[in-house]
Protein backbone atom coordinates (compact mmCIF):
# COMPACT_ATOMS: atom_id res chain seq x y z
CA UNK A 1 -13.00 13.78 17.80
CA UNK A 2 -9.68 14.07 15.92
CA UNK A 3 -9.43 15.38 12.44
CA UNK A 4 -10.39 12.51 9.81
CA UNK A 5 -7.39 10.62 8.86
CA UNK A 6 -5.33 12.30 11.88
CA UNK A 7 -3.03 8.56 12.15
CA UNK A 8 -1.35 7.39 15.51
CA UNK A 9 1.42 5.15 15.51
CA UNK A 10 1.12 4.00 19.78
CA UNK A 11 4.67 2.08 20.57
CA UNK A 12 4.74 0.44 23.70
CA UNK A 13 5.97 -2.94 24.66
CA UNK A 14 3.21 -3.83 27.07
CA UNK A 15 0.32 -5.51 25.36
CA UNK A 16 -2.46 -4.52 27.44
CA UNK A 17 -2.04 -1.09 27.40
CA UNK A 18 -1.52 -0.84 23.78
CA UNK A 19 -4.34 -2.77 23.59
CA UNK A 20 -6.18 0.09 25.56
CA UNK A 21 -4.74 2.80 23.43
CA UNK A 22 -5.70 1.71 20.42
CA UNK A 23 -9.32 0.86 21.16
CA UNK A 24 -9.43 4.37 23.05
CA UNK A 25 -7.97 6.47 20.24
CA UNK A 26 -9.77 4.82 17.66
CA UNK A 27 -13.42 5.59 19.53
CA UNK A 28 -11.83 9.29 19.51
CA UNK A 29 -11.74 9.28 15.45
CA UNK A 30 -7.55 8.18 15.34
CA UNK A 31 -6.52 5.72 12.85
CA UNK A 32 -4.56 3.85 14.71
CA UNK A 33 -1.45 1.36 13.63
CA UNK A 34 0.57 -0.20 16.56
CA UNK A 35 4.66 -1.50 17.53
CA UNK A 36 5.48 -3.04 20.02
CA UNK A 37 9.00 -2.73 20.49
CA UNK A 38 11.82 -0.29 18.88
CA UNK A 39 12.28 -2.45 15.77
CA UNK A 40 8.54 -2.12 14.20
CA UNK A 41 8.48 1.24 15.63
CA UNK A 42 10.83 2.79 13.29
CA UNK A 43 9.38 0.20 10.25
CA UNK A 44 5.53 1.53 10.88
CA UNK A 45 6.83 5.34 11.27
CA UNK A 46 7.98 4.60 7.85
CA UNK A 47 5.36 2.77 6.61
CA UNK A 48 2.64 3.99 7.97
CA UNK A 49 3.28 7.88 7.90
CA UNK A 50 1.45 8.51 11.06
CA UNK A 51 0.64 12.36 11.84
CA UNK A 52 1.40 11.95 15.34
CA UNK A 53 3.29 9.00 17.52
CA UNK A 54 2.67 7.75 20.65
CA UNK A 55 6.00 6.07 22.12
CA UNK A 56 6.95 4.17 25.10
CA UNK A 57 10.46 4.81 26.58
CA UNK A 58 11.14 1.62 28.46
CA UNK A 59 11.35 -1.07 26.00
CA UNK A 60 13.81 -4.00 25.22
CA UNK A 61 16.65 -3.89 22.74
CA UNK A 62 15.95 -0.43 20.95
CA UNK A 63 13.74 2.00 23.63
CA UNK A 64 12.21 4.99 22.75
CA UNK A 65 14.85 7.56 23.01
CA UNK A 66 16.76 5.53 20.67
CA UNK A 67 13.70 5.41 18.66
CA UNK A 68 12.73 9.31 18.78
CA UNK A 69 16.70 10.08 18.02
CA UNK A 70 16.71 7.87 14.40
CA UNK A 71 13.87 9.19 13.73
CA UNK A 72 14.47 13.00 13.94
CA UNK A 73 18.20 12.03 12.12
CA UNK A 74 16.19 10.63 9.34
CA UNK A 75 14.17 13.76 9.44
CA UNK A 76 10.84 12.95 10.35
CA UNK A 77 9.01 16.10 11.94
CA UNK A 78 6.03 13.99 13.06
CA UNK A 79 4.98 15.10 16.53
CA UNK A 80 6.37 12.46 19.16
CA UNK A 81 4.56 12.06 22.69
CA UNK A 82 6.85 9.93 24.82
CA UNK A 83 5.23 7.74 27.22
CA UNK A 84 7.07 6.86 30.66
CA UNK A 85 6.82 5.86 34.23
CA UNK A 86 9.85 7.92 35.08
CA UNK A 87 8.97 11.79 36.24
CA UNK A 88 12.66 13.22 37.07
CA UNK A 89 13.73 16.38 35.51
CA UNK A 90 16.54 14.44 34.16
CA UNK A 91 14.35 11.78 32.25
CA UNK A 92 12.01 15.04 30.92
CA UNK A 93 15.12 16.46 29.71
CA UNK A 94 16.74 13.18 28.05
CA UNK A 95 13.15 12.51 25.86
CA UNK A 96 13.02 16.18 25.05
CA UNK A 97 16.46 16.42 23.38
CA UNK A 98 16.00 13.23 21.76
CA UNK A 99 13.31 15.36 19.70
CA UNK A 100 10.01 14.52 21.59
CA UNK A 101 7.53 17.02 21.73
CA UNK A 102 5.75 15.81 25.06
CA UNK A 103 5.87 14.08 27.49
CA UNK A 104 3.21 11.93 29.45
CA UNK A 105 3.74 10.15 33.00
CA UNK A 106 2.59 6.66 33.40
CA UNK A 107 0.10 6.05 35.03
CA UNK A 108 -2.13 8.91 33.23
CA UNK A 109 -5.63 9.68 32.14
CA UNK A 110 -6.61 8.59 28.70
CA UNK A 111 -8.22 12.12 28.37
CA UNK A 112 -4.71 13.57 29.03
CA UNK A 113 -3.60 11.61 26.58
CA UNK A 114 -5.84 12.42 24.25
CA UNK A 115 -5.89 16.48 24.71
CA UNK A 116 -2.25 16.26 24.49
CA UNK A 117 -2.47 14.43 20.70
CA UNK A 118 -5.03 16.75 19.44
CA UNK A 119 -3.04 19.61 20.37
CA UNK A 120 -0.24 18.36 18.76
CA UNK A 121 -1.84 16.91 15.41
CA UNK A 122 -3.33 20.63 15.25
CA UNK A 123 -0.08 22.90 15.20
CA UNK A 124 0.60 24.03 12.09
CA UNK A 125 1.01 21.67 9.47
CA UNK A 126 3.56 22.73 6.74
CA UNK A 127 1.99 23.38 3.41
CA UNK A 128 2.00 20.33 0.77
CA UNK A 129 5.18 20.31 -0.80
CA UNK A 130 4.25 19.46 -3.93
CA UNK A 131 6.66 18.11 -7.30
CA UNK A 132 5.60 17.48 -10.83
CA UNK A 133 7.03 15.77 -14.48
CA UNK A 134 5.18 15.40 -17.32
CA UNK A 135 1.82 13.54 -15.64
CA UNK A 136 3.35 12.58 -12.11
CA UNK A 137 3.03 14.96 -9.41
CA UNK A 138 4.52 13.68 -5.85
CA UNK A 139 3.12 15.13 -2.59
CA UNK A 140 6.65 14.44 -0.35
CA UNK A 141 5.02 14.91 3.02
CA UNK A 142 1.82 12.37 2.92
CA UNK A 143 3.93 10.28 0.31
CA UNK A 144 1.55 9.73 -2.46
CA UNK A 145 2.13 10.01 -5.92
CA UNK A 146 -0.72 10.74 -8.65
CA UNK A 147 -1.15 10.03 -12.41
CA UNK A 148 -4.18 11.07 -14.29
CA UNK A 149 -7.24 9.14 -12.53
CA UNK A 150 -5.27 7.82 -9.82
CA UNK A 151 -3.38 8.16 -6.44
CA UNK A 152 -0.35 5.85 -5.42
CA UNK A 153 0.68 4.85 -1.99
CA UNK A 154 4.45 5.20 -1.35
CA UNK A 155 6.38 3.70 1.52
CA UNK A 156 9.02 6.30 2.87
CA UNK A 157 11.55 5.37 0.80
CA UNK A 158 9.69 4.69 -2.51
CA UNK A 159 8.26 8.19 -1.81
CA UNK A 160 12.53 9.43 -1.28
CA UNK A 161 13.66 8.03 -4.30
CA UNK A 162 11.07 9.44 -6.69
CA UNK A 163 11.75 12.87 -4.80
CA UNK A 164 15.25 12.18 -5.83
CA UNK A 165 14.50 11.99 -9.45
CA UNK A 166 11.67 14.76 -9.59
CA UNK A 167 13.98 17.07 -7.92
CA UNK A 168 16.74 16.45 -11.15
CA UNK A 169 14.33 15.68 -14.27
CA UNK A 170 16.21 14.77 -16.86
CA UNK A 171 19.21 14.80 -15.01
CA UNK A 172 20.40 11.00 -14.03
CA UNK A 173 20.60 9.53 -9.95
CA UNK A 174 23.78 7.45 -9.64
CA UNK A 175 23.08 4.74 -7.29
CA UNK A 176 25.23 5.76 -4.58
CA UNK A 177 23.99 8.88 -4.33
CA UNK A 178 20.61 6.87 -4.08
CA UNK A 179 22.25 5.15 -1.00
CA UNK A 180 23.64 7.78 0.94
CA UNK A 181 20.56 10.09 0.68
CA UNK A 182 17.95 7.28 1.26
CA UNK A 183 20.15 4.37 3.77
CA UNK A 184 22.92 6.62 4.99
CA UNK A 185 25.33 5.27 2.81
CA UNK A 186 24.48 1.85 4.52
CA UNK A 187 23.02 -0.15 1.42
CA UNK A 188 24.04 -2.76 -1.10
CA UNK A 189 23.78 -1.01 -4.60
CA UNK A 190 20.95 -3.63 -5.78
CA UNK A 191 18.78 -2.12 -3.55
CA UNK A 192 18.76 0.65 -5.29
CA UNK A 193 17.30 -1.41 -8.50
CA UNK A 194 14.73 -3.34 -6.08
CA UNK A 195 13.40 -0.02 -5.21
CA UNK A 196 13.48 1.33 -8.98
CA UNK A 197 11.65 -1.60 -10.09
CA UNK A 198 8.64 -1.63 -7.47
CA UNK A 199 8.24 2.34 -8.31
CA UNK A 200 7.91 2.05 -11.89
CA UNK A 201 5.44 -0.87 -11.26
CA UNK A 202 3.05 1.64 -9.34
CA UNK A 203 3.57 4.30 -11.50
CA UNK A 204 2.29 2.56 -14.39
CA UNK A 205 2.21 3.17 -17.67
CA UNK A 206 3.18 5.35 -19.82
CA UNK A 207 7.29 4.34 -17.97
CA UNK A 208 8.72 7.11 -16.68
CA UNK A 209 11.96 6.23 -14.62
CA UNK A 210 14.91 4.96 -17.30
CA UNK A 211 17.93 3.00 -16.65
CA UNK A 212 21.13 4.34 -17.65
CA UNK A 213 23.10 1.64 -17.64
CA UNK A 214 26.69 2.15 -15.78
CA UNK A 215 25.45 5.42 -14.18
CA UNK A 216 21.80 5.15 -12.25
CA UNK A 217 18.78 6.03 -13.04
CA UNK A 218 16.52 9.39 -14.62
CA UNK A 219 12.92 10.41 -15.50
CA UNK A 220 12.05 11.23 -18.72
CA UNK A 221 9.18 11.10 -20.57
């Protein structure tokens, strides 16, 4: 059985097999969230904050090499196990230095597949990188924030802004620099305050995030 809470994100465009994956992995323990094509891929990898992805190469519009390669520029080190019917040396090569970390033939055995995932969810996982103010404390890898008697949810980018301003307490975070750490510089600056606002309201009270009007935003207590 896999670890509890190991999460799979399976990606594939073809709805009977990712039917088949995620009944499979979830009798093997997986909690499993599903994509099926390049788009929700890259949403749920944010959302969901899977510890290991299962992805399909040959899809419409964005495929999976496109996928793997935004995702490793955003710098997601989740394990990636493409998924393809091509076995040339010079597809193995492509999804390897688009940052996969495996690589599975189509058709395969769903034990394969499985034996490859728990070997992957069970290399080393990087200790909890962990930042604190006053009564928040931020874990930035599994995105969750706590405050006394509680833990908070972030998305990916809820959980990048608050690293942001727990990485500078008391020092402000103009909105552009908001932008081009969090949207590569490709961002309205409202955003910024959309993001800002759904933060402080699952933080909670006592406020902790300030505006500074003309020049961003800063915790203090």
């Amino acid at each position: 059985m896999a670890d509890a809470g190991d999460r799979v994100l399976v990606v594939d465009d073809d709805p009977p097999l990712r039917r088949m994956l995620a009944r499979s992995l979830s009798a093997e323990g997986f909690e499993v969230t599903v994509a099926a094509d390049g788009g929700a891929a890259l949403l749920a990898a944010e959302r969901s904050a899977p510890d290991v992805i299962v992805l399909d190469v040959a899809m419409p519009a964005i495929d999976g090499l496109s996928v793997c390669r935004r995702l490793r520029i955003k710098g997601l080190p989740t394990p990636i196990l493409m998924l393809t019917a091509r076995d040339a040396v010079v597809d193995r090569v492509a999804g390897l230095e688009a940052g996969a970390d495996d690589y599975l033939v189509k058709p395969f055995a769903i034990e394969e597949l499985i034996a490859r995932l728990r070997a992957l969810t069970r290399r080393g996982r990087p200790a909890p990188l962990l930042l604190s103010y006053a009564d928040l404390t931020l874990d930035v890898s599994a995105r969750t924030a706590a405050r006394p008697g509680r833990s908070i949810v972030l998305t990916g980018r809820e959980a990048a802004g608050l690293e942001l301003l727990l990485r500078a307490p008391g020092n402000p975070v103009t909105r552009e620099h908001a932008i081009d750490e969090i949207w590569d510089g490709a961002a309205e600056a409202n955003v910024v305050d959309r993001y800002v606002t759904r933060l402080r309201r699952k933080l909670g009270e006592p406020p902790l995030i300030k505006t500074l009007r003309g020049s961003g935003f800063v915790l203090r207590a």
